[in-house]
PDB file of N, CA and C in Angstrom:
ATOM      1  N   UNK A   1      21.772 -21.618  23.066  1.00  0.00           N
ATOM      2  CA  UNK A   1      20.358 -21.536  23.316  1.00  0.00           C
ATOM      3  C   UNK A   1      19.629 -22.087  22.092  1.00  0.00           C
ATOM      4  N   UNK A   2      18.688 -22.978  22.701  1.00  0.00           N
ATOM      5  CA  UNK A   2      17.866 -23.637  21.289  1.00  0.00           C
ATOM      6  C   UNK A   2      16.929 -22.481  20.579  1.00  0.00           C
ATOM      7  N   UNK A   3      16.349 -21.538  21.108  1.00  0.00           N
ATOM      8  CA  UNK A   3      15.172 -20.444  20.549  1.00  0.00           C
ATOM      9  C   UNK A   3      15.059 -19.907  21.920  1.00  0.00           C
ATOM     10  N   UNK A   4      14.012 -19.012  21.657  1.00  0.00           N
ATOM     11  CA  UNK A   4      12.912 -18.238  22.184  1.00  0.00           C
ATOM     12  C   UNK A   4      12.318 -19.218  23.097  1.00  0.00           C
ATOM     13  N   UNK A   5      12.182 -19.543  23.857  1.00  0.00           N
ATOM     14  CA  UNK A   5      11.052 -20.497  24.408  1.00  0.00           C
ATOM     15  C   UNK A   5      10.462 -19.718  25.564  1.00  0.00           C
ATOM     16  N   UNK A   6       9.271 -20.365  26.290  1.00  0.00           N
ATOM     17  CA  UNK A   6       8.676 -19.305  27.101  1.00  0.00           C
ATOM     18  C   UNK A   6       9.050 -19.154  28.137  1.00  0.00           C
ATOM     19  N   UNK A   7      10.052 -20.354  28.945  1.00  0.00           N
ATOM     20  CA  UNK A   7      10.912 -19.933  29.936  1.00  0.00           C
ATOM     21  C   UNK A   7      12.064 -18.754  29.444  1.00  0.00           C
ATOM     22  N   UNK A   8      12.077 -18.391  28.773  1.00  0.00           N
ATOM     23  CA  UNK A   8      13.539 -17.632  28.079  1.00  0.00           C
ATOM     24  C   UNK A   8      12.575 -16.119  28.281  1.00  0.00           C
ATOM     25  N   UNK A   9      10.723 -16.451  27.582  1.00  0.00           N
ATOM     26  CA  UNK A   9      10.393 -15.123  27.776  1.00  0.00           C
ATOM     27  C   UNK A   9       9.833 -14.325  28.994  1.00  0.00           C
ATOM     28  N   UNK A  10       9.869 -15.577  29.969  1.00  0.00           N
ATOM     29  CA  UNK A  10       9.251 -14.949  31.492  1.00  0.00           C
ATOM     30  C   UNK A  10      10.704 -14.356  31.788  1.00  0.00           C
ATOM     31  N   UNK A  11      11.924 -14.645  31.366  1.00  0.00           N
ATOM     32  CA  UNK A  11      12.976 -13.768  32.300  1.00  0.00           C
ATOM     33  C   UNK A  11      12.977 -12.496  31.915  1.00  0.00           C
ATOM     34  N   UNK A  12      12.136 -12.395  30.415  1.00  0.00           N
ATOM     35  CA  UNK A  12      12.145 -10.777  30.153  1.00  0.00           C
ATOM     36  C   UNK A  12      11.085  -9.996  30.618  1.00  0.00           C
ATOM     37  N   UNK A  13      10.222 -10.518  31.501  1.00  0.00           N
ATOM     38  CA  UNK A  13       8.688  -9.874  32.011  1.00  0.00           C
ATOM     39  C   UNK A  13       9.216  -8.431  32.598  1.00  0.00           C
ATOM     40  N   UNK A  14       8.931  -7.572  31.819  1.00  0.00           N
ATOM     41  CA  UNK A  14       8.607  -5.862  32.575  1.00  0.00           C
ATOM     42  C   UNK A  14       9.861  -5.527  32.403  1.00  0.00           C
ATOM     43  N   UNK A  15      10.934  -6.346  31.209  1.00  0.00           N
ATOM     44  CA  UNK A  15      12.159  -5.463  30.947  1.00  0.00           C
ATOM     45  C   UNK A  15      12.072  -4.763  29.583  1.00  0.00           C
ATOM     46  N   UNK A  16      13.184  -3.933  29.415  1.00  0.00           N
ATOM     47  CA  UNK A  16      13.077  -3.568  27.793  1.00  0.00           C
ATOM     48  C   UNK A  16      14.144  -4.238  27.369  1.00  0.00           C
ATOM     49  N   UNK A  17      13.471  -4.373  26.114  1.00  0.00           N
ATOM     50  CA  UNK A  17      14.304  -5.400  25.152  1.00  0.00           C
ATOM     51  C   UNK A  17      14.211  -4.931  23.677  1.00  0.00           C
ATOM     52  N   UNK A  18      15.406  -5.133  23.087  1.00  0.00           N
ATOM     53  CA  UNK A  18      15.292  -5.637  21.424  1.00  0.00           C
ATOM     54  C   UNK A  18      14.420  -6.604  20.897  1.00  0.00           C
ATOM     55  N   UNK A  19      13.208  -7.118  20.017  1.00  0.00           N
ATOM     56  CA  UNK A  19      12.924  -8.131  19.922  1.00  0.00           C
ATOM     57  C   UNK A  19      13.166  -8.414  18.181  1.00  0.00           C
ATOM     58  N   UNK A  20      14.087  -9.631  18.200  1.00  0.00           N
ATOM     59  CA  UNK A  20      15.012  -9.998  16.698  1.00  0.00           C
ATOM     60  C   UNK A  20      13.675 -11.127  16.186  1.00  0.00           C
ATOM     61  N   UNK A  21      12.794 -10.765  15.168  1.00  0.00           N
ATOM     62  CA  UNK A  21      12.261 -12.326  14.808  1.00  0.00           C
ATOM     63  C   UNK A  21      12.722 -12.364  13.400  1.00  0.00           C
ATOM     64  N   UNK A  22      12.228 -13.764  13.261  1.00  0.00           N
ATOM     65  CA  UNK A  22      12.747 -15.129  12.895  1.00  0.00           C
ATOM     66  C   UNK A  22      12.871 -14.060  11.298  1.00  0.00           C
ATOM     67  N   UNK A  23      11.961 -13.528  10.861  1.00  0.00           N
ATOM     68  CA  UNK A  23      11.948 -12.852   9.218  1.00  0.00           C
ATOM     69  C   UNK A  23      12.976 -12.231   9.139  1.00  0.00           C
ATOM     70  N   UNK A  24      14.237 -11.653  10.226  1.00  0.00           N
ATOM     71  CA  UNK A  24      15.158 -10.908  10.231  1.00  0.00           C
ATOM     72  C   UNK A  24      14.674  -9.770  10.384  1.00  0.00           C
ATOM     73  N   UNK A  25      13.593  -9.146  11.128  1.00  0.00           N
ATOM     74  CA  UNK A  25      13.500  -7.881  11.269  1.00  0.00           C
ATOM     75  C   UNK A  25      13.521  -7.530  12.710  1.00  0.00           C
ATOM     76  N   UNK A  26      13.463  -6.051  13.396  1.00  0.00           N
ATOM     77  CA  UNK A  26      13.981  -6.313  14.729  1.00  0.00           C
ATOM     78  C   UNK A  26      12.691  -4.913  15.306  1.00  0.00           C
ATOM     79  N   UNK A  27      12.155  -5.067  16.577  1.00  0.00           N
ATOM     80  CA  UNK A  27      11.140  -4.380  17.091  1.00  0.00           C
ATOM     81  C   UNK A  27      12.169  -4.428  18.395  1.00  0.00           C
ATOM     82  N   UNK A  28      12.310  -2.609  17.830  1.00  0.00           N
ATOM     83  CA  UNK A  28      13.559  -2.049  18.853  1.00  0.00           C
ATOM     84  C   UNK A  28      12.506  -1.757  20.180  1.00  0.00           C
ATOM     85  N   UNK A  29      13.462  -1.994  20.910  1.00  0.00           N
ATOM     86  CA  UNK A  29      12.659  -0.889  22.384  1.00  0.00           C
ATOM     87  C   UNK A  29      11.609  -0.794  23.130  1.00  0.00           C
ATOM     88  N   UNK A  30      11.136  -2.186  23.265  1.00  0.00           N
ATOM     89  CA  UNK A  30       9.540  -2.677  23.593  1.00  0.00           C
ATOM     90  C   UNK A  30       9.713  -3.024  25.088  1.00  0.00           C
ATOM     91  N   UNK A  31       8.775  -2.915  26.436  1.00  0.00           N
ATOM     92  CA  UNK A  31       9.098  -3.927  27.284  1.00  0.00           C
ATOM     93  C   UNK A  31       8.062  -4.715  26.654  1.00  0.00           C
ATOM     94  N   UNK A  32       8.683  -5.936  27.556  1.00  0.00           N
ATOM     95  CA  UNK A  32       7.582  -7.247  27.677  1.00  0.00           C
ATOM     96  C   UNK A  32       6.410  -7.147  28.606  1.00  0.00           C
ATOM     97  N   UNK A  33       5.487  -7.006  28.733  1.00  0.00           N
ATOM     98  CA  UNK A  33       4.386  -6.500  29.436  1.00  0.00           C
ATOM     99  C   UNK A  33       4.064  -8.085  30.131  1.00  0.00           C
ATOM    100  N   UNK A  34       3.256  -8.725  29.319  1.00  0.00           N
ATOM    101  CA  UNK A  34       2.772 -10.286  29.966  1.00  0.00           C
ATOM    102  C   UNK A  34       3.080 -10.974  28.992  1.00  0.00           C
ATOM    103  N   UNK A  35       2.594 -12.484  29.219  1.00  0.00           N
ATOM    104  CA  UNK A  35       2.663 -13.568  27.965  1.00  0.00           C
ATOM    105  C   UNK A  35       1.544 -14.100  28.424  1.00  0.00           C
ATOM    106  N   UNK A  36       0.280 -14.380  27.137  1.00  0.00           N
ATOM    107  CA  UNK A  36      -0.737 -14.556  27.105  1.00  0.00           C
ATOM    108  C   UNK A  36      -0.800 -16.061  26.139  1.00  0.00           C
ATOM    109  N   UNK A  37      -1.775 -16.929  26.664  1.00  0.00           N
ATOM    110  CA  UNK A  37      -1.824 -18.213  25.793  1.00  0.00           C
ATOM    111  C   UNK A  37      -3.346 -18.297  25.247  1.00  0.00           C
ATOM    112  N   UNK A  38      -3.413 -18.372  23.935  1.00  0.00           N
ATOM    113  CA  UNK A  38      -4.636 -18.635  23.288  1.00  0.00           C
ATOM    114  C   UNK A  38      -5.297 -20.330  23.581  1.00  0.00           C
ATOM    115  N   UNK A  39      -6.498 -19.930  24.251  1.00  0.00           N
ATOM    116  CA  UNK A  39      -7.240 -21.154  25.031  1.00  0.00           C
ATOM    117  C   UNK A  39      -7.804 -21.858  23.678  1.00  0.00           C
ATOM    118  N   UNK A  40      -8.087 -20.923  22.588  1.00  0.00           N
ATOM    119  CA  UNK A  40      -8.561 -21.912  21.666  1.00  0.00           C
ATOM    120  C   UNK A  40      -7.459 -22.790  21.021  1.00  0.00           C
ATOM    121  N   UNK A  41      -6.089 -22.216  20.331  1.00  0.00           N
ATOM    122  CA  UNK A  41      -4.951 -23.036  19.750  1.00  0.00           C
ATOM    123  C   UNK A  41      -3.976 -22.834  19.958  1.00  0.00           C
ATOM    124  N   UNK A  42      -3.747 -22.560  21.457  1.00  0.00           N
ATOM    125  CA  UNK A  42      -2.844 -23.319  22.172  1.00  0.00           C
ATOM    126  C   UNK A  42      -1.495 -22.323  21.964  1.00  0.00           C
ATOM    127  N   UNK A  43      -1.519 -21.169  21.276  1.00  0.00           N
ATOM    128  CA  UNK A  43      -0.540 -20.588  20.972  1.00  0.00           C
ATOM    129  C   UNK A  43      -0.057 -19.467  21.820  1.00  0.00           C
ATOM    130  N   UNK A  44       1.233 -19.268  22.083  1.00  0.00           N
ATOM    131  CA  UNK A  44       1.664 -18.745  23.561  1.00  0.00           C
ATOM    132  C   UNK A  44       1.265 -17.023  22.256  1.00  0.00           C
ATOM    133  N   UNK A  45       1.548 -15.898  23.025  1.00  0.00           N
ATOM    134  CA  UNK A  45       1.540 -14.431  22.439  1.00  0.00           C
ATOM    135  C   UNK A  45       2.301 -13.626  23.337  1.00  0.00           C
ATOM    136  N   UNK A  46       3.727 -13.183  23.250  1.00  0.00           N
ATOM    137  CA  UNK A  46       4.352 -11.934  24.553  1.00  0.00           C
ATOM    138  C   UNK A  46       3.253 -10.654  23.597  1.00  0.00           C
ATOM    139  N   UNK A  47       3.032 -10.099  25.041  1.00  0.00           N
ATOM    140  CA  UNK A  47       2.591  -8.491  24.653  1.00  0.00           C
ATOM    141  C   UNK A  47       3.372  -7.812  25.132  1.00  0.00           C
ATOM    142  N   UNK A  48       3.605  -6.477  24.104  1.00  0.00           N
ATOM    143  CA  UNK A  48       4.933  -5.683  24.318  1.00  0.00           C
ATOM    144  C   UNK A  48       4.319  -4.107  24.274  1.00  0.00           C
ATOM    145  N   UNK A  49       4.972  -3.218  25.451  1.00  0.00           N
ATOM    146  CA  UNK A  49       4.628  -1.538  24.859  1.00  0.00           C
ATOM    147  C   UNK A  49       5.922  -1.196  24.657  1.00  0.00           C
ATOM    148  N   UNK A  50       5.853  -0.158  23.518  1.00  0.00           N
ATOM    149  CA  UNK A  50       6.563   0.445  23.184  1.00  0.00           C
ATOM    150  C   UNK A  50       6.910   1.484  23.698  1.00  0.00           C
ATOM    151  N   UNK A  51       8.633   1.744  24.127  1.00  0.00           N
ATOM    152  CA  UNK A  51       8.860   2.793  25.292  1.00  0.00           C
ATOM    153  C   UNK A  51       8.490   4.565  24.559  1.00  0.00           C
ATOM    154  N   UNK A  52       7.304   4.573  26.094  1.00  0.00           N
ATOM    155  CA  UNK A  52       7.549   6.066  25.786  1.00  0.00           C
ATOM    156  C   UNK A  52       5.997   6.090  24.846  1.00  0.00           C
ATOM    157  N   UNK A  53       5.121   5.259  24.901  1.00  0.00           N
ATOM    158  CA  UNK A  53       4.098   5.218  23.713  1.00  0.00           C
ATOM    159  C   UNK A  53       3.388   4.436  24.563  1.00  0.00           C
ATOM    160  N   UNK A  54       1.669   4.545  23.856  1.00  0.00           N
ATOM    161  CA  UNK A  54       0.644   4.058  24.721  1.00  0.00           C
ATOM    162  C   UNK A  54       0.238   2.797  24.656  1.00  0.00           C
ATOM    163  N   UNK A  55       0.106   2.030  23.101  1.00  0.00           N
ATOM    164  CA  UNK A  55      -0.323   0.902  22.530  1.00  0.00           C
ATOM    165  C   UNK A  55       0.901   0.296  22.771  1.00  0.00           C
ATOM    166  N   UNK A  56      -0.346  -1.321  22.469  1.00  0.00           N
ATOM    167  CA  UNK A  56       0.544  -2.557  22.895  1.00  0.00           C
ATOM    168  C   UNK A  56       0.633  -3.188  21.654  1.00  0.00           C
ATOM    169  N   UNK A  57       1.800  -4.139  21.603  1.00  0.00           N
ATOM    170  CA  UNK A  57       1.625  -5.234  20.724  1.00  0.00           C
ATOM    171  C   UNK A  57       1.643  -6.944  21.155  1.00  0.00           C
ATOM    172  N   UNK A  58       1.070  -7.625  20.007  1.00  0.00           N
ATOM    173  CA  UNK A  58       0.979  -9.121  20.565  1.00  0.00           C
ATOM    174  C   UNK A  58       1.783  -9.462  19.352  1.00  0.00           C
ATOM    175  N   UNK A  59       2.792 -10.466  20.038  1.00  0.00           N
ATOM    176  CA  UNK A  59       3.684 -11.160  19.313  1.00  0.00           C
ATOM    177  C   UNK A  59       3.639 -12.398  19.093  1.00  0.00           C
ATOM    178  N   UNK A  60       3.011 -13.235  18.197  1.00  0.00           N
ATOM    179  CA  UNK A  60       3.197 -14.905  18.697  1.00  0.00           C
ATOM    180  C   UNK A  60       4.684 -15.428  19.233  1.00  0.00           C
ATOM    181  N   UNK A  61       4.512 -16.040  20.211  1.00  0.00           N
ATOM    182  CA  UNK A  61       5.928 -16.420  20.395  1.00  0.00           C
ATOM    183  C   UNK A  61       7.153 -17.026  19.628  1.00  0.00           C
ATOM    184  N   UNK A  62       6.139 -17.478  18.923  1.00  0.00           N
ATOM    185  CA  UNK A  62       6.743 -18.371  17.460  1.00  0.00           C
ATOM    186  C   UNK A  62       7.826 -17.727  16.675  1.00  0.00           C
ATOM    187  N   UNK A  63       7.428 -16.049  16.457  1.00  0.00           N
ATOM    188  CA  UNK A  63       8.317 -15.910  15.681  1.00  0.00           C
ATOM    189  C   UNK A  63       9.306 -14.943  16.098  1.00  0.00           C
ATOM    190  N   UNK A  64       9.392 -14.894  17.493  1.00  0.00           N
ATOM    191  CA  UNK A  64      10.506 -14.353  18.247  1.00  0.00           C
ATOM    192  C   UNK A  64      11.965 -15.363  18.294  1.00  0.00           C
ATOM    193  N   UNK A  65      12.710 -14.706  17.693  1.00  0.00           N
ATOM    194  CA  UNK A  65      14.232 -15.777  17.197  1.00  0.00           C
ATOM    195  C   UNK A  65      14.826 -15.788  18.500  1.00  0.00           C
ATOM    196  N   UNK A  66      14.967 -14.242  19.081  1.00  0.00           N
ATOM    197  CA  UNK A  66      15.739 -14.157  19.980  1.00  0.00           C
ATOM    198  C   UNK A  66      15.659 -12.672  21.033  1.00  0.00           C
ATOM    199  N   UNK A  67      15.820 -11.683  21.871  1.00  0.00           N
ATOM    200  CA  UNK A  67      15.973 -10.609  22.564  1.00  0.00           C
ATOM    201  C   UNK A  67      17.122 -10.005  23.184  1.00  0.00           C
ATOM    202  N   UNK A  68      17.143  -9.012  22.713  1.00  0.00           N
ATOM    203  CA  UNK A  68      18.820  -8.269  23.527  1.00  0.00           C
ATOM    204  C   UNK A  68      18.520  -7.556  24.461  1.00  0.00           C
ATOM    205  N   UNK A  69      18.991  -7.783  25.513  1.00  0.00           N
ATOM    206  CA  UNK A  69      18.202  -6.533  26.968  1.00  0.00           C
ATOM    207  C   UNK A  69      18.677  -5.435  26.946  1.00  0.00           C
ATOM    208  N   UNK A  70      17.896  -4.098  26.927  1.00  0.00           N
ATOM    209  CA  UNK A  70      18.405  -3.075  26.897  1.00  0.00           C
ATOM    210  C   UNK A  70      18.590  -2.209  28.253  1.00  0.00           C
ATOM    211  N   UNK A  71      19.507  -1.648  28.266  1.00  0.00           N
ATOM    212  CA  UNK A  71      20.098  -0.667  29.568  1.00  0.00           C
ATOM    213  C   UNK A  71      19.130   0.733  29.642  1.00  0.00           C
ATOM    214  N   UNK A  72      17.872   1.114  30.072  1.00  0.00           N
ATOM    215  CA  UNK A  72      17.071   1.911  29.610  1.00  0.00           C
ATOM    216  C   UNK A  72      17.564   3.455  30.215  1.00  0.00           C
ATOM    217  N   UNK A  73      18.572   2.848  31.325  1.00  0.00           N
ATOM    218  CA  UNK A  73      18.778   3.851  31.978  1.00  0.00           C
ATOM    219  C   UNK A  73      20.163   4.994  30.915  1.00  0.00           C
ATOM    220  N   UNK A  74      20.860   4.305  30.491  1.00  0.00           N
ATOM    221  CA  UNK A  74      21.919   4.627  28.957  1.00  0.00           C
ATOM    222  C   UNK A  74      20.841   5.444  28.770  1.00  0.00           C
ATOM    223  N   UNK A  75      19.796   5.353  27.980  1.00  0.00           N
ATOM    224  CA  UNK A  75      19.173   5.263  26.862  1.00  0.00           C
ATOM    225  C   UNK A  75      18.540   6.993  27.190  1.00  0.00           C
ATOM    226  N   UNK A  76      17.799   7.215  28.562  1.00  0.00           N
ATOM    227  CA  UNK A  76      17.403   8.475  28.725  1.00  0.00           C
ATOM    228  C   UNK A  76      18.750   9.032  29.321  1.00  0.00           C
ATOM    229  N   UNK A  77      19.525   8.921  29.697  1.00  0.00           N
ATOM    230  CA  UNK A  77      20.679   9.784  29.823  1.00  0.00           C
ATOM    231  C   UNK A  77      21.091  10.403  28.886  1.00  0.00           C
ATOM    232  N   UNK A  78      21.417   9.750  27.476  1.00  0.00           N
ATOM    233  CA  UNK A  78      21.592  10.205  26.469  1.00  0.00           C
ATOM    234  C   UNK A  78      20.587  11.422  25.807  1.00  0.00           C
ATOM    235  N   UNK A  79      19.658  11.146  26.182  1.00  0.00           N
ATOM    236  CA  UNK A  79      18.243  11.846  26.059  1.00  0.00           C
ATOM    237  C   UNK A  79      18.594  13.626  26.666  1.00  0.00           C
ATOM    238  N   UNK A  80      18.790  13.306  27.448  1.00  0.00           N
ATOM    239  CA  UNK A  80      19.140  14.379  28.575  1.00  0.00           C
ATOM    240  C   UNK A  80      20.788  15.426  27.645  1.00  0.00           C
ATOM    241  N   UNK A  81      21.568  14.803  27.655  1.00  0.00           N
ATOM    242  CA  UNK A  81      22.871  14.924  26.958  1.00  0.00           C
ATOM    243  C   UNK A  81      22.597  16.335  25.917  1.00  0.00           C
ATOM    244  N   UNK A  82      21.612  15.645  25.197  1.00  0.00           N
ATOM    245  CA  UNK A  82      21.113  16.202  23.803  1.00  0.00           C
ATOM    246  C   UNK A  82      20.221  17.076  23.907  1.00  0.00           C
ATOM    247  N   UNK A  83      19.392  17.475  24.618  1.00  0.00           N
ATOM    248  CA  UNK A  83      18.490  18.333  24.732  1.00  0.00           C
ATOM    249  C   UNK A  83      18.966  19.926  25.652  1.00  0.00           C
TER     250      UNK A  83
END
């Protein structure tokens, strides 16, 4: 895969994902909500919520390296396990 590109980020629309950017840091556990393009410069933005939380974030697409899809259903099972 060459990058991130925005066909790569419509397959993640309304999933949860890892998101790895480019600085090496990683924004665990977000879905992808929409992808929004700035009419003034042209620059794509995924918006992401964070699972389980109210606020959103805007990501330029730019500096998304890459995404790992997460199994959400694992994720509250485990939840369950522990409590």
């Amino acid at each position: 895969m060459k990058g991130f590109t925005l066909n790569v980020a419509r397959s993640f629309l309304g999933k949860n994902v890892n998101l790895h950017l480019k600085d090496g840091s990683v924004i665990v556990n977000v879905q992808v909500a929409e992808l929004r393009r700035d009419k003034l410069k042209g620059e794509v933005f995924v918006k992401c919520t964070p699972y389980g939380k109210a606020g959103a974030l805007q990501i330029p697409l730019r500096s998304i390296a890459w995404a790992k899809l997460l199994d959400i259903n694992l994720i509250e099972a485990s939840g369950k396990q522990s409590s």
